[in-house]
C-alpha atoms as a PDB file:
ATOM      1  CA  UNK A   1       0.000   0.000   0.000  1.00  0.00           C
ATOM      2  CA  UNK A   2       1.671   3.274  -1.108  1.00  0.00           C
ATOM      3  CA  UNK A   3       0.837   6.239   1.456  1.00  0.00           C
ATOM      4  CA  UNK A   4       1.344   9.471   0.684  1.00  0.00           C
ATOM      5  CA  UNK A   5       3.787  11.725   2.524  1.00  0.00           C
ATOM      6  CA  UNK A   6       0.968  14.610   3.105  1.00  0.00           C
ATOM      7  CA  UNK A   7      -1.170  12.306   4.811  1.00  0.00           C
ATOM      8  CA  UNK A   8       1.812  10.789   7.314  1.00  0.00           C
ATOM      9  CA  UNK A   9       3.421  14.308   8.122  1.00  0.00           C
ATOM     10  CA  UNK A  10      -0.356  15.117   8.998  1.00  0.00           C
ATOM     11  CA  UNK A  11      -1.003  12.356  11.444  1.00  0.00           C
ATOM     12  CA  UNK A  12       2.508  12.816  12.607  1.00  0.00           C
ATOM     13  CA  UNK A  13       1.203  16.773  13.791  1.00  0.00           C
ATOM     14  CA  UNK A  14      -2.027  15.342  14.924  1.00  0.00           C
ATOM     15  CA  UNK A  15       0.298  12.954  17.263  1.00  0.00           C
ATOM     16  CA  UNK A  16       2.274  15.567  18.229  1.00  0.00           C
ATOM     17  CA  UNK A  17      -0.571  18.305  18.951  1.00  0.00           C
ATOM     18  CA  UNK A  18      -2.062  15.436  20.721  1.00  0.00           C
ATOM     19  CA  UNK A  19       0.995  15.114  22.983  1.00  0.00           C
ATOM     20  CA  UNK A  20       1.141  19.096  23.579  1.00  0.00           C
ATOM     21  CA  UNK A  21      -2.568  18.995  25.346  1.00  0.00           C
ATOM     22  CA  UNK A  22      -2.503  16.168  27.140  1.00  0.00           C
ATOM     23  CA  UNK A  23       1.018  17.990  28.752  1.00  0.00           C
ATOM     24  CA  UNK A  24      -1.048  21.258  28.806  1.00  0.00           C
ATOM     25  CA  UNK A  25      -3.932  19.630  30.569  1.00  0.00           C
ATOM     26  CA  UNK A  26      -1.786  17.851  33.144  1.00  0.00           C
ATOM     27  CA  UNK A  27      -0.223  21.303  33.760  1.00  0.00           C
ATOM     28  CA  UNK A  28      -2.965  23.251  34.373  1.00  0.00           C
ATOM     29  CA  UNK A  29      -4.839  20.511  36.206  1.00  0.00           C
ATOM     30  CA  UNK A  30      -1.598  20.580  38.756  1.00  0.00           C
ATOM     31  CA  UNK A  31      -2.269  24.886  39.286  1.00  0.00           C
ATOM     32  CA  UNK A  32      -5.595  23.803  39.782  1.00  0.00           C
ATOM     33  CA  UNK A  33      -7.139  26.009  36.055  1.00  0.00           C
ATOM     34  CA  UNK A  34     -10.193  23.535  35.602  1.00  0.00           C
ATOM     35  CA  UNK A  35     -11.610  25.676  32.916  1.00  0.00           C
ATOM     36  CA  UNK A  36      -8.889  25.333  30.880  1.00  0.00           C
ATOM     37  CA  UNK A  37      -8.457  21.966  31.612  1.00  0.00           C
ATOM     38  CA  UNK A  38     -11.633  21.369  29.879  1.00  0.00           C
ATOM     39  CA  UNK A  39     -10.833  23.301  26.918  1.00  0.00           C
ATOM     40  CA  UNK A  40      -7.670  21.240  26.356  1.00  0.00           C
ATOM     41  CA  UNK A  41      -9.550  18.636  26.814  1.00  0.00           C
ATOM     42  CA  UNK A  42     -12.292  19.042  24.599  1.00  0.00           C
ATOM     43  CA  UNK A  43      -9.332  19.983  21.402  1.00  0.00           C
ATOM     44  CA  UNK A  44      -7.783  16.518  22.336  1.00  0.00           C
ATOM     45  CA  UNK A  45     -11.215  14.572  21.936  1.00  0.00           C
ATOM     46  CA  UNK A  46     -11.930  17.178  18.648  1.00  0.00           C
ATOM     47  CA  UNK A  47      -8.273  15.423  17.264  1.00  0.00           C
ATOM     48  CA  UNK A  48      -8.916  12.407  17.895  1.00  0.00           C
ATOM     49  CA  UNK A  49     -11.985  11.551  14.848  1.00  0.00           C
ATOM     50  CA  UNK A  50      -9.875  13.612  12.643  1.00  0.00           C
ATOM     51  CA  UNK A  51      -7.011  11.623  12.834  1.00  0.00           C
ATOM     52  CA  UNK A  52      -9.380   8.468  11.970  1.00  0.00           C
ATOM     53  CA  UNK A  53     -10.434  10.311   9.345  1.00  0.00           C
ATOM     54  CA  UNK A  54      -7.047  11.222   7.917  1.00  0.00           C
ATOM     55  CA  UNK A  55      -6.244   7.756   8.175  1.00  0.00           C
ATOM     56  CA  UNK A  56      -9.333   6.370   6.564  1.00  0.00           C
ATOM     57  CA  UNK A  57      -8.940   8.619   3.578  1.00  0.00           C
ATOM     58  CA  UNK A  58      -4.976   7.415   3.451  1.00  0.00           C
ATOM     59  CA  UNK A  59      -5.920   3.683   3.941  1.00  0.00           C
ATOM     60  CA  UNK A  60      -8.609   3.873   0.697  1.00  0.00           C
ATOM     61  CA  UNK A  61      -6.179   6.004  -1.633  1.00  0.00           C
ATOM     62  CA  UNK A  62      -3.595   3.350  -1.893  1.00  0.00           C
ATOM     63  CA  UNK A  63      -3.381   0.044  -3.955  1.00  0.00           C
ATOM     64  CA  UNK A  64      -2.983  -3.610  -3.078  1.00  0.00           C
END
């Protein structure tokens, strides 16, 4: 299956932004900032079906 390099270097960011929030939420979860605990939390779960999606769309465009 031949993947594109678009579609890795965007899951790759997706990884990686999902890295930076969960650090961000443990952070401000430690000082005690609830509401932006939430908000970090709420981007993390937004990432999460987009990266499915992204890898969906890479899994179909290839050949056997």
């Amino acid at each position: 299956m031949k993947r594109s390099y678009l579609g890795v270097i965007i899951l790759c960011l997706i990884l990686a932004m999902n890295i930076v929030f969960t650090q961000l939420i443990v952070h401000q979860y430690y000082h005690e900032n609830y509401q932006n605990v939430l908000i970090y939390m709420g981007i993390n779960i937004i990432l999460f079906p987009i990266a499915i999606l992204v890898y969906k769309k890479e899994k179909n465009k290839g050949g056997s």
